[in-house]
C-alpha atoms as a PDB file:
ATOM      1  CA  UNK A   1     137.902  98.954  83.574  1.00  0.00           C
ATOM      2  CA  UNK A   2     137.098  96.453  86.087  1.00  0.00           C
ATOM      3  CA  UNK A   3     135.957  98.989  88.672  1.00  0.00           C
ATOM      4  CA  UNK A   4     133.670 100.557  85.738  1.00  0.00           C
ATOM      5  CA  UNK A   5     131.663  97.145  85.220  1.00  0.00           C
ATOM      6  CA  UNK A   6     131.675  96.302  89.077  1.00  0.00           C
ATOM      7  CA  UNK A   7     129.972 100.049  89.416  1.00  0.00           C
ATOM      8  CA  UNK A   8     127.686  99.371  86.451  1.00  0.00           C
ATOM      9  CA  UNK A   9     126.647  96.327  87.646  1.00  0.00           C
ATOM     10  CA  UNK A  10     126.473  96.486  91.256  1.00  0.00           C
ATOM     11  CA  UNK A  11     125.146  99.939  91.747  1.00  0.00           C
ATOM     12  CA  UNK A  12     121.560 100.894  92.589  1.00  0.00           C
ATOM     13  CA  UNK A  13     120.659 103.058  89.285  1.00  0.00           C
ATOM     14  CA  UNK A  14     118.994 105.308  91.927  1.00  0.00           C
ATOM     15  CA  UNK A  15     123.025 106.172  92.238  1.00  0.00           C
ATOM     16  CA  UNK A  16     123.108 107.993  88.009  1.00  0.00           C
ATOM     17  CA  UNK A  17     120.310 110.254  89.583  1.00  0.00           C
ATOM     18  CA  UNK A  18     122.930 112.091  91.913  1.00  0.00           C
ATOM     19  CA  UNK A  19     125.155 113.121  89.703  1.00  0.00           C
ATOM     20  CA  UNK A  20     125.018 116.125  87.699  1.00  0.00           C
ATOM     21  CA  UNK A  21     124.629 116.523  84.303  1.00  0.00           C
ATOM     22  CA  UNK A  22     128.729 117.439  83.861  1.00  0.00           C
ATOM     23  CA  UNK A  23     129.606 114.343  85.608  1.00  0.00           C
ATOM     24  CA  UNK A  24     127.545 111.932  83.649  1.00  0.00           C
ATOM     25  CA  UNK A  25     128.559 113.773  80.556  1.00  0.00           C
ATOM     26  CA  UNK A  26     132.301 113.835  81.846  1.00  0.00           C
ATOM     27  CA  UNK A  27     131.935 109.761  82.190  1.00  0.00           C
ATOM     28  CA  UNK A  28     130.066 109.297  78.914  1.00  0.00           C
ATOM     29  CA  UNK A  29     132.852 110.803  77.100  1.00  0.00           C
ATOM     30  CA  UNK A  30     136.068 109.736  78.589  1.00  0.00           C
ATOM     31  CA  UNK A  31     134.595 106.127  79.025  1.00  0.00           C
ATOM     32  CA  UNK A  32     133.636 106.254  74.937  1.00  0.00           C
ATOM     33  CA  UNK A  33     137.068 107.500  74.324  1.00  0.00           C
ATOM     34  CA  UNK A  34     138.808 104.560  75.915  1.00  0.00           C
ATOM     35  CA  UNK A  35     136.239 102.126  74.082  1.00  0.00           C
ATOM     36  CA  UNK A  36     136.790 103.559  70.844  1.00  0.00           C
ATOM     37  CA  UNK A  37     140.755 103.381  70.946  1.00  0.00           C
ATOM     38  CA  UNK A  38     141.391 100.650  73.304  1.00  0.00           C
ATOM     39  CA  UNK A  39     140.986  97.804  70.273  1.00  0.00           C
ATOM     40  CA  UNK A  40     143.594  99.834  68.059  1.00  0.00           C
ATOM     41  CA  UNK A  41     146.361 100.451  70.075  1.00  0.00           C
ATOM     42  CA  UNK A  42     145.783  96.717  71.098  1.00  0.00           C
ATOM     43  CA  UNK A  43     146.168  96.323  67.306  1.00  0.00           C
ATOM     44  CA  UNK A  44     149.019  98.774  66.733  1.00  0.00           C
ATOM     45  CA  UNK A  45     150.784  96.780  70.007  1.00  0.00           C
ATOM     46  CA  UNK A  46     150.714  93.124  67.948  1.00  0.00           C
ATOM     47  CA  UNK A  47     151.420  94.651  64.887  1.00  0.00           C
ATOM     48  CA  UNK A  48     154.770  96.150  66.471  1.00  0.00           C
ATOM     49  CA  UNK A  49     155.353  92.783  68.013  1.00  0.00           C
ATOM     50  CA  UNK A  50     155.224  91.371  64.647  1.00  0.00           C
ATOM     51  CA  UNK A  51     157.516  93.454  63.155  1.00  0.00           C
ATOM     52  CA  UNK A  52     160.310  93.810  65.723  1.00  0.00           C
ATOM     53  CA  UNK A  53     160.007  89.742  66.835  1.00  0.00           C
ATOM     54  CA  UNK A  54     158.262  87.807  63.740  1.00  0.00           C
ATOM     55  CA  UNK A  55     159.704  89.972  60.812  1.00  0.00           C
ATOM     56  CA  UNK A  56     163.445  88.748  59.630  1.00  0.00           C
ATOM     57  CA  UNK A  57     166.144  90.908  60.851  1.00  0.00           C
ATOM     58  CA  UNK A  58     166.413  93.999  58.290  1.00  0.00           C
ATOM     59  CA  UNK A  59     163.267  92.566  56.481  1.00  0.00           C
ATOM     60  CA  UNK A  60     161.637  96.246  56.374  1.00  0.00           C
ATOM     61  CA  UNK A  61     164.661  98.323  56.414  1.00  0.00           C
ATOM     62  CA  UNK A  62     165.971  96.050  53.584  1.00  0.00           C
ATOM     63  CA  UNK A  63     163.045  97.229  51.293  1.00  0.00           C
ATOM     64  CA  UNK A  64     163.156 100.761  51.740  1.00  0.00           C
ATOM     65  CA  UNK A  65     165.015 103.101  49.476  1.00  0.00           C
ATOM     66  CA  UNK A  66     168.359 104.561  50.153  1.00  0.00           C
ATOM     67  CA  UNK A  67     167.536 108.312  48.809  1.00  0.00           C
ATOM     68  CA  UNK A  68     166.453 109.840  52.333  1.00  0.00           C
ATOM     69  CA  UNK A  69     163.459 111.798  50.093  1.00  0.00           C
ATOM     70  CA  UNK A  70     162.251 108.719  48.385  1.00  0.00           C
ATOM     71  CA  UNK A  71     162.499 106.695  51.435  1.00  0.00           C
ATOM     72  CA  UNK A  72     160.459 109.217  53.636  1.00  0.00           C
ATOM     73  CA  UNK A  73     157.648 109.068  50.662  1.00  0.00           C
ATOM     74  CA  UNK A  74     157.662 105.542  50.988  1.00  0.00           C
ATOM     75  CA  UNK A  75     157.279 105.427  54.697  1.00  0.00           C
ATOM     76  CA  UNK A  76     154.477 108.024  54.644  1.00  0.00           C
ATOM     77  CA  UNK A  77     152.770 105.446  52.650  1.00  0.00           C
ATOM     78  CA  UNK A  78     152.914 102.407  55.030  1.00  0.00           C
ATOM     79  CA  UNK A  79     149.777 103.302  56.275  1.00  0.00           C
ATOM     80  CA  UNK A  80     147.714 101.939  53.239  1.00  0.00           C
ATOM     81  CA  UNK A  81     148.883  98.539  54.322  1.00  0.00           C
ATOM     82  CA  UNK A  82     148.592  99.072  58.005  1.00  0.00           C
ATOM     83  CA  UNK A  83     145.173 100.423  58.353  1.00  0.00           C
ATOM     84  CA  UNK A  84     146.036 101.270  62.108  1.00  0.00           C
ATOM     85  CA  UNK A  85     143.827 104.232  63.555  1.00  0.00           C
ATOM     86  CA  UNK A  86     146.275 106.568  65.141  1.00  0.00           C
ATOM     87  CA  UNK A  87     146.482 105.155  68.639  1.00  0.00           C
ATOM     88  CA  UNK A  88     147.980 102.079  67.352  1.00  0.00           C
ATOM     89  CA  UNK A  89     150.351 104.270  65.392  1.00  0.00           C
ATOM     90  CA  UNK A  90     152.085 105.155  68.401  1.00  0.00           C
ATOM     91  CA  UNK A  91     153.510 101.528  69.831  1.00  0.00           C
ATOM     92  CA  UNK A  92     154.129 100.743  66.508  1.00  0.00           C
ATOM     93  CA  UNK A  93     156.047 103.499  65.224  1.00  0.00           C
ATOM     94  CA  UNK A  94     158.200 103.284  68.746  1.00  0.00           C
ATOM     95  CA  UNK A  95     158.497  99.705  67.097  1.00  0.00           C
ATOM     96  CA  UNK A  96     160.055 100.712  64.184  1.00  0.00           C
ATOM     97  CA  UNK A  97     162.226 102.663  65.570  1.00  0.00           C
ATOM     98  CA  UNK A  98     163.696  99.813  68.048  1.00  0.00           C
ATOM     99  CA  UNK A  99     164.231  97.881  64.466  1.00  0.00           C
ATOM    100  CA  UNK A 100     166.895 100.755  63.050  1.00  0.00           C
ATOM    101  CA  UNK A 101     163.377 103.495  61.628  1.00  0.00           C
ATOM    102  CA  UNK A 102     165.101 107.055  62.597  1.00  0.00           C
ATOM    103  CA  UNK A 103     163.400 109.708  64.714  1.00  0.00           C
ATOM    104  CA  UNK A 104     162.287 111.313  61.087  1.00  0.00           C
ATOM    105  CA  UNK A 105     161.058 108.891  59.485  1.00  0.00           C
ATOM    106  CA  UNK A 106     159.229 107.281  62.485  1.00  0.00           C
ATOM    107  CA  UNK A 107     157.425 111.094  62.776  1.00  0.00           C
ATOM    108  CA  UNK A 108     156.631 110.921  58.918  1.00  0.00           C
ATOM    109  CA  UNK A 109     154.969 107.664  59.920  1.00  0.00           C
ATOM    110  CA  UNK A 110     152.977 109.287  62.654  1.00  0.00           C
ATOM    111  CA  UNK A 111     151.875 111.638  60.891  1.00  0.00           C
ATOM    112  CA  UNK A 112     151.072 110.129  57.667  1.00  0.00           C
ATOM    113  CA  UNK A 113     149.681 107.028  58.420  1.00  0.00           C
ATOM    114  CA  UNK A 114     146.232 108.000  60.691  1.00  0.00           C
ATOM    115  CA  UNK A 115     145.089 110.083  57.636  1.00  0.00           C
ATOM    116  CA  UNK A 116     147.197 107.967  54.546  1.00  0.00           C
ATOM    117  CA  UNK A 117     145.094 104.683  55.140  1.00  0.00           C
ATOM    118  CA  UNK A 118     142.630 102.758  53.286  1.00  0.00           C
ATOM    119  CA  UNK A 119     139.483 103.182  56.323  1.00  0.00           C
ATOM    120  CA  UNK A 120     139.863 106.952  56.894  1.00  0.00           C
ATOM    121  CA  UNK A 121     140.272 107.316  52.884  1.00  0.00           C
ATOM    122  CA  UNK A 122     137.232 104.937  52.675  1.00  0.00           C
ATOM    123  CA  UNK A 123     135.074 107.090  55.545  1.00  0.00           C
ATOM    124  CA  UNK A 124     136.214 110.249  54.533  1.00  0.00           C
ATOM    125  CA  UNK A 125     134.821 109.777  51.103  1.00  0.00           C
ATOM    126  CA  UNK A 126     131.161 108.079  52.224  1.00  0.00           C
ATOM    127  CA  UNK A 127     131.076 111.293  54.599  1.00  0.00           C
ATOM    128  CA  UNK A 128     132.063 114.075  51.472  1.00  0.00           C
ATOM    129  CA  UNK A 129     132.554 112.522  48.267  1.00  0.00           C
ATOM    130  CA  UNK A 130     134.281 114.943  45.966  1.00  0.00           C
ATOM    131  CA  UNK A 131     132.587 117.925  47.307  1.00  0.00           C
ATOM    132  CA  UNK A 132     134.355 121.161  48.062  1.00  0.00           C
ATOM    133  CA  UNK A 133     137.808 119.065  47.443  1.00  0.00           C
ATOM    134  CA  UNK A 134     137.553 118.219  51.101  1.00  0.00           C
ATOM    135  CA  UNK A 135     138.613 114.535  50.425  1.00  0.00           C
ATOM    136  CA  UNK A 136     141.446 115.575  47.893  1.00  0.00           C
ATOM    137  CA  UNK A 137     142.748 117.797  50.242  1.00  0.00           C
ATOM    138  CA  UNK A 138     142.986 115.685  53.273  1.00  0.00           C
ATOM    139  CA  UNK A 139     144.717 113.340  51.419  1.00  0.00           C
ATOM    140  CA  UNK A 140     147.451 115.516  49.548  1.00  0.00           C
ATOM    141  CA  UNK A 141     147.868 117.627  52.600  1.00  0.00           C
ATOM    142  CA  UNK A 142     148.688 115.098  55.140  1.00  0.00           C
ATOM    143  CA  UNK A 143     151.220 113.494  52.690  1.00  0.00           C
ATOM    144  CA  UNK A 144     152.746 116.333  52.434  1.00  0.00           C
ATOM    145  CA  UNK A 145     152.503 117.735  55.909  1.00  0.00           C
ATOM    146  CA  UNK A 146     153.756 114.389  57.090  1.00  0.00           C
ATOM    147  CA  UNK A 147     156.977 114.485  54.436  1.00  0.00           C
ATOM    148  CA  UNK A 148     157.500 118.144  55.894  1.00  0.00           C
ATOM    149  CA  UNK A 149     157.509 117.380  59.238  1.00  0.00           C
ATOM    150  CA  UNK A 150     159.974 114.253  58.655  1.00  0.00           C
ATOM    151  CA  UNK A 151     162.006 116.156  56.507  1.00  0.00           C
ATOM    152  CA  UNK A 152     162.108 118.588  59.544  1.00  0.00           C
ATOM    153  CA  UNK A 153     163.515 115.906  62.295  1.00  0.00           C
ATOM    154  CA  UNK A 154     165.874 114.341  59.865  1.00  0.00           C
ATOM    155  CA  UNK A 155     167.953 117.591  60.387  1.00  0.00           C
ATOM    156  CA  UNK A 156     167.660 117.655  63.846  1.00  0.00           C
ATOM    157  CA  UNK A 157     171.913 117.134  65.061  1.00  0.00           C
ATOM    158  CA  UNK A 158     170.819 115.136  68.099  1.00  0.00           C
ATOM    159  CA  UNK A 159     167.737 113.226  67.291  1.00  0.00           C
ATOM    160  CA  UNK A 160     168.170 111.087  70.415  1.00  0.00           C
ATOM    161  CA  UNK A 161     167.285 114.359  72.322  1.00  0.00           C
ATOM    162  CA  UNK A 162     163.706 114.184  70.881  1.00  0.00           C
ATOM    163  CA  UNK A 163     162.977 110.908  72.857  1.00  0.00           C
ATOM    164  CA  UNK A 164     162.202 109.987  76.374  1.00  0.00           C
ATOM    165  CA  UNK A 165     164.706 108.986  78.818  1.00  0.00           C
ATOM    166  CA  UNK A 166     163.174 105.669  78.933  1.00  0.00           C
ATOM    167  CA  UNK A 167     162.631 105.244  75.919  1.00  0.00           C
ATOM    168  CA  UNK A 168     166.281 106.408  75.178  1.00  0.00           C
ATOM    169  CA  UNK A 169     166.753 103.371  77.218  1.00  0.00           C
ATOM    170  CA  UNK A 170     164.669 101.066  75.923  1.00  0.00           C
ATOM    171  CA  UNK A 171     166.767 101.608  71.823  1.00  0.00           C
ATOM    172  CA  UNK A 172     170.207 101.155  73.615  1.00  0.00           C
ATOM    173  CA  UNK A 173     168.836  97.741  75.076  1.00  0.00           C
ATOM    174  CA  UNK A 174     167.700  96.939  71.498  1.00  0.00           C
ATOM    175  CA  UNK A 175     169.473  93.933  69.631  1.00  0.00           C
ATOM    176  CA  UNK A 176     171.264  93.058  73.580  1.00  0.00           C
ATOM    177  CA  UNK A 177     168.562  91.296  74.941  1.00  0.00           C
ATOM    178  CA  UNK A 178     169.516  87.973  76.903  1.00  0.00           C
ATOM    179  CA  UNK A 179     168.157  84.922  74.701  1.00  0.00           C
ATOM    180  CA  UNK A 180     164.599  83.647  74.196  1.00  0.00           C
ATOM    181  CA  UNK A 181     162.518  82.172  72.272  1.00  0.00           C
ATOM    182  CA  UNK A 182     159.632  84.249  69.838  1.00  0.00           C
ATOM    183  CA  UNK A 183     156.732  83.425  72.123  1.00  0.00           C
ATOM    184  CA  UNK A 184     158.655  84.591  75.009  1.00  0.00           C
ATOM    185  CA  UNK A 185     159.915  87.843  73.710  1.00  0.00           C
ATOM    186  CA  UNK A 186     156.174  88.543  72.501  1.00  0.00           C
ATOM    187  CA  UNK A 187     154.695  88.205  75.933  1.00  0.00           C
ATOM    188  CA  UNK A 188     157.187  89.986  77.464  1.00  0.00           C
ATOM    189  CA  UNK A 189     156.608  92.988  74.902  1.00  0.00           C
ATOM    190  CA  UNK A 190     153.032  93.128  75.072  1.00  0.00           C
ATOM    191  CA  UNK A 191     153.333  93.489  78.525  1.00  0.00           C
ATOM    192  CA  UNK A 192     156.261  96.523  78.277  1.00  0.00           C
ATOM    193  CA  UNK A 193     153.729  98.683  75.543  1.00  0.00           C
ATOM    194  CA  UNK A 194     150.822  98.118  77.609  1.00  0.00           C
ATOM    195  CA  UNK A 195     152.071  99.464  80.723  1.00  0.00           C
ATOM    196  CA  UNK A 196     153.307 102.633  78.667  1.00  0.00           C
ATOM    197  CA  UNK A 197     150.164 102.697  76.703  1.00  0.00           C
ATOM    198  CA  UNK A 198     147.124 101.885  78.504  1.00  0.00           C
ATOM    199  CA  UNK A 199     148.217 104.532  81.561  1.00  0.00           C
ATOM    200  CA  UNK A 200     148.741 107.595  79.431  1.00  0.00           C
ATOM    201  CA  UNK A 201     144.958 106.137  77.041  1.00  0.00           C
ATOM    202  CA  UNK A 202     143.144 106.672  80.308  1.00  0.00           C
ATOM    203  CA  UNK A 203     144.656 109.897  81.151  1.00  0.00           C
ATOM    204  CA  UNK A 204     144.744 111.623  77.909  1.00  0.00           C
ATOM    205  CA  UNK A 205     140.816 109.995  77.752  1.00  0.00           C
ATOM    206  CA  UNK A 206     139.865 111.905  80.887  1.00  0.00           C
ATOM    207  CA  UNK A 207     141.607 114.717  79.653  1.00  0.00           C
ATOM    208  CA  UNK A 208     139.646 114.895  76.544  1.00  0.00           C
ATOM    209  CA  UNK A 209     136.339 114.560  78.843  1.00  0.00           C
ATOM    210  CA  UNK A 210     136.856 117.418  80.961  1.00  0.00           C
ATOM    211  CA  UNK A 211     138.070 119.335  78.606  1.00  0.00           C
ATOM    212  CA  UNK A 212     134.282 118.514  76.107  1.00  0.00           C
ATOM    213  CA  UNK A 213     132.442 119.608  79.402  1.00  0.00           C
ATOM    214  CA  UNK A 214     134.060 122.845  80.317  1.00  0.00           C
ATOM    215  CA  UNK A 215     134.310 124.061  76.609  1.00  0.00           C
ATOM    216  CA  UNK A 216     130.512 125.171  74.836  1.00  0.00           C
ATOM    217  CA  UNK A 217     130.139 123.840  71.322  1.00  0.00           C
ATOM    218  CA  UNK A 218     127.776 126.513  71.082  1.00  0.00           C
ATOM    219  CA  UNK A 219     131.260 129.098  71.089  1.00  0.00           C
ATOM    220  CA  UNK A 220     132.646 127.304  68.015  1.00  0.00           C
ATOM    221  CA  UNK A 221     129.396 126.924  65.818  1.00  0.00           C
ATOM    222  CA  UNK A 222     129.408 130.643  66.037  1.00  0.00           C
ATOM    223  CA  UNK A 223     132.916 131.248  64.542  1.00  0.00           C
ATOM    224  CA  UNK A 224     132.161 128.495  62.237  1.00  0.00           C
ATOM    225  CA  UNK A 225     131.492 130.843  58.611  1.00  0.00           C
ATOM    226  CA  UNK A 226     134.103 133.318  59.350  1.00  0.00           C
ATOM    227  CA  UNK A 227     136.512 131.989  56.779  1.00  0.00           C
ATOM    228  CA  UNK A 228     139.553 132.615  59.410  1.00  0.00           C
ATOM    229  CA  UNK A 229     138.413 131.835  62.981  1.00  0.00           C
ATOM    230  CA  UNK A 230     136.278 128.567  61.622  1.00  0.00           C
ATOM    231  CA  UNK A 231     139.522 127.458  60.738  1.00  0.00           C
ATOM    232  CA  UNK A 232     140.915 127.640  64.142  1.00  0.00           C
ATOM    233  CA  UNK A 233     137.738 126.895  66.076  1.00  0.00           C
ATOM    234  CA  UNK A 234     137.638 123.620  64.477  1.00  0.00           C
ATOM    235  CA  UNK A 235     141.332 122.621  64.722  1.00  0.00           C
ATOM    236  CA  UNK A 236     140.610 123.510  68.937  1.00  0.00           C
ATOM    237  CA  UNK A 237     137.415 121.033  68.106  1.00  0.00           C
ATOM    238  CA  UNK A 238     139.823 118.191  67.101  1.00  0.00           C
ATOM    239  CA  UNK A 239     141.633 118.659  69.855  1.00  0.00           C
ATOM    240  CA  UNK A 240     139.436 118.391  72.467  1.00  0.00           C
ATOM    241  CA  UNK A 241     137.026 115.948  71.253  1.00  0.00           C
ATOM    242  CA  UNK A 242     140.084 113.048  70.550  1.00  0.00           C
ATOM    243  CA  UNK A 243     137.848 111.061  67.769  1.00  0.00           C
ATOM    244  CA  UNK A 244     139.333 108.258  66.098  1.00  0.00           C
ATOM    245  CA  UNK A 245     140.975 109.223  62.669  1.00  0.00           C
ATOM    246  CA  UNK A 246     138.822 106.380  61.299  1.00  0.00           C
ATOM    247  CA  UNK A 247     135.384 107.950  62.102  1.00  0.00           C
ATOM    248  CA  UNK A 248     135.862 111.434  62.029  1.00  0.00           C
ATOM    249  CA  UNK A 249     134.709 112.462  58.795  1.00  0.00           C
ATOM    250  CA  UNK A 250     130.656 111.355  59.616  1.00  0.00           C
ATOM    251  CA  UNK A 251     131.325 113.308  63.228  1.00  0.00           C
ATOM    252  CA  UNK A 252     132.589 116.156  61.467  1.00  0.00           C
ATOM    253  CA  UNK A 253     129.919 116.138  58.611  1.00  0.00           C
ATOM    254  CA  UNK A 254     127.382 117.708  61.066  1.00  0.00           C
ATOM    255  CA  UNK A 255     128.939 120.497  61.021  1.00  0.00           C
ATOM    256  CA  UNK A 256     129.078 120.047  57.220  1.00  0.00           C
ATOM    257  CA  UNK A 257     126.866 123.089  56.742  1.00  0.00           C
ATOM    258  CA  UNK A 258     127.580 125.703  59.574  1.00  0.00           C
ATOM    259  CA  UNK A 259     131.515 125.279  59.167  1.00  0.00           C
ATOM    260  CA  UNK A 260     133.847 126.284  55.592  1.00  0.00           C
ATOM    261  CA  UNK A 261     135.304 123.346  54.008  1.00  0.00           C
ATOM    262  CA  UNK A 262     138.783 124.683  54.342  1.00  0.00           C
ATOM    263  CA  UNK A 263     137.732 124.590  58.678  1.00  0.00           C
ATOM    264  CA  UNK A 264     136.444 121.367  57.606  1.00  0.00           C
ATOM    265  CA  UNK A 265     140.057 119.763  56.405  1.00  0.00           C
ATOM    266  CA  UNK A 266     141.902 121.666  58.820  1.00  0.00           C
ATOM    267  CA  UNK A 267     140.140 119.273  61.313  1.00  0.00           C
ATOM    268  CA  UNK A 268     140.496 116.255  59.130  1.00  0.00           C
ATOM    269  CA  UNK A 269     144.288 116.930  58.959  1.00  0.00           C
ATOM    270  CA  UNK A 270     145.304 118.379  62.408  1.00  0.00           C
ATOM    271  CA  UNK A 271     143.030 116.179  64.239  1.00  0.00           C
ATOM    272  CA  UNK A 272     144.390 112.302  63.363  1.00  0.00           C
ATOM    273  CA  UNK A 273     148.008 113.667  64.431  1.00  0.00           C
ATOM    274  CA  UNK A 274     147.652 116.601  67.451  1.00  0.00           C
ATOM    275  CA  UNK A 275     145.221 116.023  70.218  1.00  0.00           C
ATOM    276  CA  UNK A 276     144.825 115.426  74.321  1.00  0.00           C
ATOM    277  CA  UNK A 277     144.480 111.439  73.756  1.00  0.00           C
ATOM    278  CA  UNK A 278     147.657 111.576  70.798  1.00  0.00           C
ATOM    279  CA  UNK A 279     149.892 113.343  72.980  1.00  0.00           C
ATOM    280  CA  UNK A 280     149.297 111.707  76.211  1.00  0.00           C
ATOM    281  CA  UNK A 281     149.911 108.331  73.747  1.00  0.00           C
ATOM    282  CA  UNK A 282     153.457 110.087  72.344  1.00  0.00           C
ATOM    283  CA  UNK A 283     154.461 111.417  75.690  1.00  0.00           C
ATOM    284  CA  UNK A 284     155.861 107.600  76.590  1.00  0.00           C
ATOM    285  CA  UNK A 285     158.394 108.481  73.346  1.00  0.00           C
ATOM    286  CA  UNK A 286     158.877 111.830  73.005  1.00  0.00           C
ATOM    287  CA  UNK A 287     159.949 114.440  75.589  1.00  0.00           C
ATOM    288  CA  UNK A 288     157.257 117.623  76.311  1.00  0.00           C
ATOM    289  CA  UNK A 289     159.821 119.720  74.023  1.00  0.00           C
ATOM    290  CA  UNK A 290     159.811 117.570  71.157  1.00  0.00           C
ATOM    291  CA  UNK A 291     155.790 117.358  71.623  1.00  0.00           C
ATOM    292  CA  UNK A 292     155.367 121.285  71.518  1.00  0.00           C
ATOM    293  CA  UNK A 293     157.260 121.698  68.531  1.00  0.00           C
ATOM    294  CA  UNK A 294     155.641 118.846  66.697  1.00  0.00           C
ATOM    295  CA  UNK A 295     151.802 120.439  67.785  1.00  0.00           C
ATOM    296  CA  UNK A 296     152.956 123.766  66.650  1.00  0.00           C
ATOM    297  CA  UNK A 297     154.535 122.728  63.246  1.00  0.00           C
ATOM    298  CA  UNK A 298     151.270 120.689  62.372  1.00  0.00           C
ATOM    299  CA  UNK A 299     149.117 123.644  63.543  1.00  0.00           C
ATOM    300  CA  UNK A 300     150.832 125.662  61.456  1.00  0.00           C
ATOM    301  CA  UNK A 301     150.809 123.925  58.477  1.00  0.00           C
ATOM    302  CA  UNK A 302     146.985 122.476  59.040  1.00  0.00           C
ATOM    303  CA  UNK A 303     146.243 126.147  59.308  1.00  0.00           C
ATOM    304  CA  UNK A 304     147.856 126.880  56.368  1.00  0.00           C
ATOM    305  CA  UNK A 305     146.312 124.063  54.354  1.00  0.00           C
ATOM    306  CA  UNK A 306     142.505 125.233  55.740  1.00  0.00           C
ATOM    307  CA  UNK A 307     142.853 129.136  55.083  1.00  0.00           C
ATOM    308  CA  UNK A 308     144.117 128.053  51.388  1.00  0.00           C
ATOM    309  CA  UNK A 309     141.295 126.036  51.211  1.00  0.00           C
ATOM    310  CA  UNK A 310     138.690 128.304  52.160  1.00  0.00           C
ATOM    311  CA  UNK A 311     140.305 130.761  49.986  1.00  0.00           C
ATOM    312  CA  UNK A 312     139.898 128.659  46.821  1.00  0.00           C
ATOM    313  CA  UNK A 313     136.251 127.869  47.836  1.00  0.00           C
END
């Protein structure tokens, strides 16, 4: 970031002439990537800080219910009081599981809680009201997309096997730590999920970048009223363009009248959970495997959700 101001600053502006239109765009959107999600997983950081270090041992697990169903439903529900955008989903979820969450419910979480909180319900319905169902829809289809998926991983027989070596690492080490005080523990912490964070932000945000210049929009507008391929066109939108869960519904209602509104929620749903930013984020948890399956599953079922959609419309 540093290097980006000292360029900005320092450079002749003779220099922006040289570059080509692809590079300037390639900067534009990688750089407005990292601004957009940098103050959220900062968020999503301190809030897992507060709940592994500030919280009372148990104090979460405590409250949740004992019927694995009931206590999934509940999870996929945190987000309305954690109105995290979902790159602060990710340090905190890998928080909750350090404090005893297992691997399903912590993907529940994921999944539920970019789409399942009070800002994206909020901005969702300023962008589309009631109209076409698109808001119903998003809502009742990630809750239960998010309850499928958890449902999913809780039968896994080696759930450990869906994380990271590290990170594998990083739960055994959990409740062993040598003593220290609060403060302490915090700073060392935030510095831990930054350095796992921050790296795999910039890289999945200059993924995201090349990935908006090499692809024409112009392709997907065209496929956007076939009531099949608009579907998928704009699910392969959401994943290249890596837009906050929080603002997506005003980017997406542009498109409001070339695009179906079942293509419409299939972007609002797969979007939030599966893109190049997400998975570069869930990467520093989860192995490749475990991130192939979990893209394909939500596909499937965001897929699923949209074609019913458009069929009902």
């Amino acid at each position: 970031m540093l290097l980006f101001v000292a360029i900005r600053v320092f450079a002749p502006e003779s220099v922006g002439d040289t570059l080509s239109n692809s590079v300037r765009d390639f900067f534009t959107l990688s750089i407005s990537v990292v601004i957009e999600s940098l103050p959220f997983v900062f968020l999503g950081i301190l809030l897992s800080i507060g709940v592994q270090v500030w919280l009372p041992e148990g104090f979460l697990l405590r409250r949740l219910p004992r019927d694995p169903v009931a206590r999934r439903v509940t999870i996929s529900l945190l987000g309305v009081l954690l109105p995290v955008c979902e790159c602060g989903n990710v340090p905190l979820a890998r928080g909750l599981i350090l404090r005893g969450l297992s691997i399903g419910e912590a993907m529940t979480f994921l999944v539920a809680a970019p789409i399942l909180n009070p800002v994206t319900i909020i901005t969702t319905y300023q962008a589309f009201g009631w109209d076409d169902g698109i808001l119903v829809s998003r809502i009742l289809g990630g809750f239960v997309i998010a309850n499928l998926i958890g449902w999913i991983y809780s039968r896994h027989p080696e759930p450990m096997r869906l994380l990271t070596p590290g990170f594998q690492a990083s739960c055994a080490r959990a409740g062993h730590e040598a003593p220290a005080t609060r403060t302490r523990r915090s700073v060392d912490m935030f510095r831990t999920e930054t350095s796992a964070m921050l790296p795999a932000l910039f890289v999945g945000s200059a993924v995201a970048g090349i990935i908006q210049v090499g692809i024409s929009r112009d392709l997907l507008i065209t496929l956007g009223q076939n009531p099949v391929l608009s579907v998928f066109a704009l699910m392969a939108l959401a994943f290249v363009i890596a837009i906050c869960s929080n603002v997506d519904a005003f980017f997406i209602l542009a498109f409001g009248s070339t695009f179906m509104p079942g293509a419409i929620v299939a972007f609002l749903v797969f979007g939030p959970v599966i893109d190049v930013k997400m998975l570069a984020l869930m990467r520093t948890t989860f192995t490749a495997r475990t991130l192939l399956q979990l893209s394909l599953l939500v596909g499937l079922a965001a897929a699923a959700l949209g074609l019913a959609v458009n069929a009902l419309a």
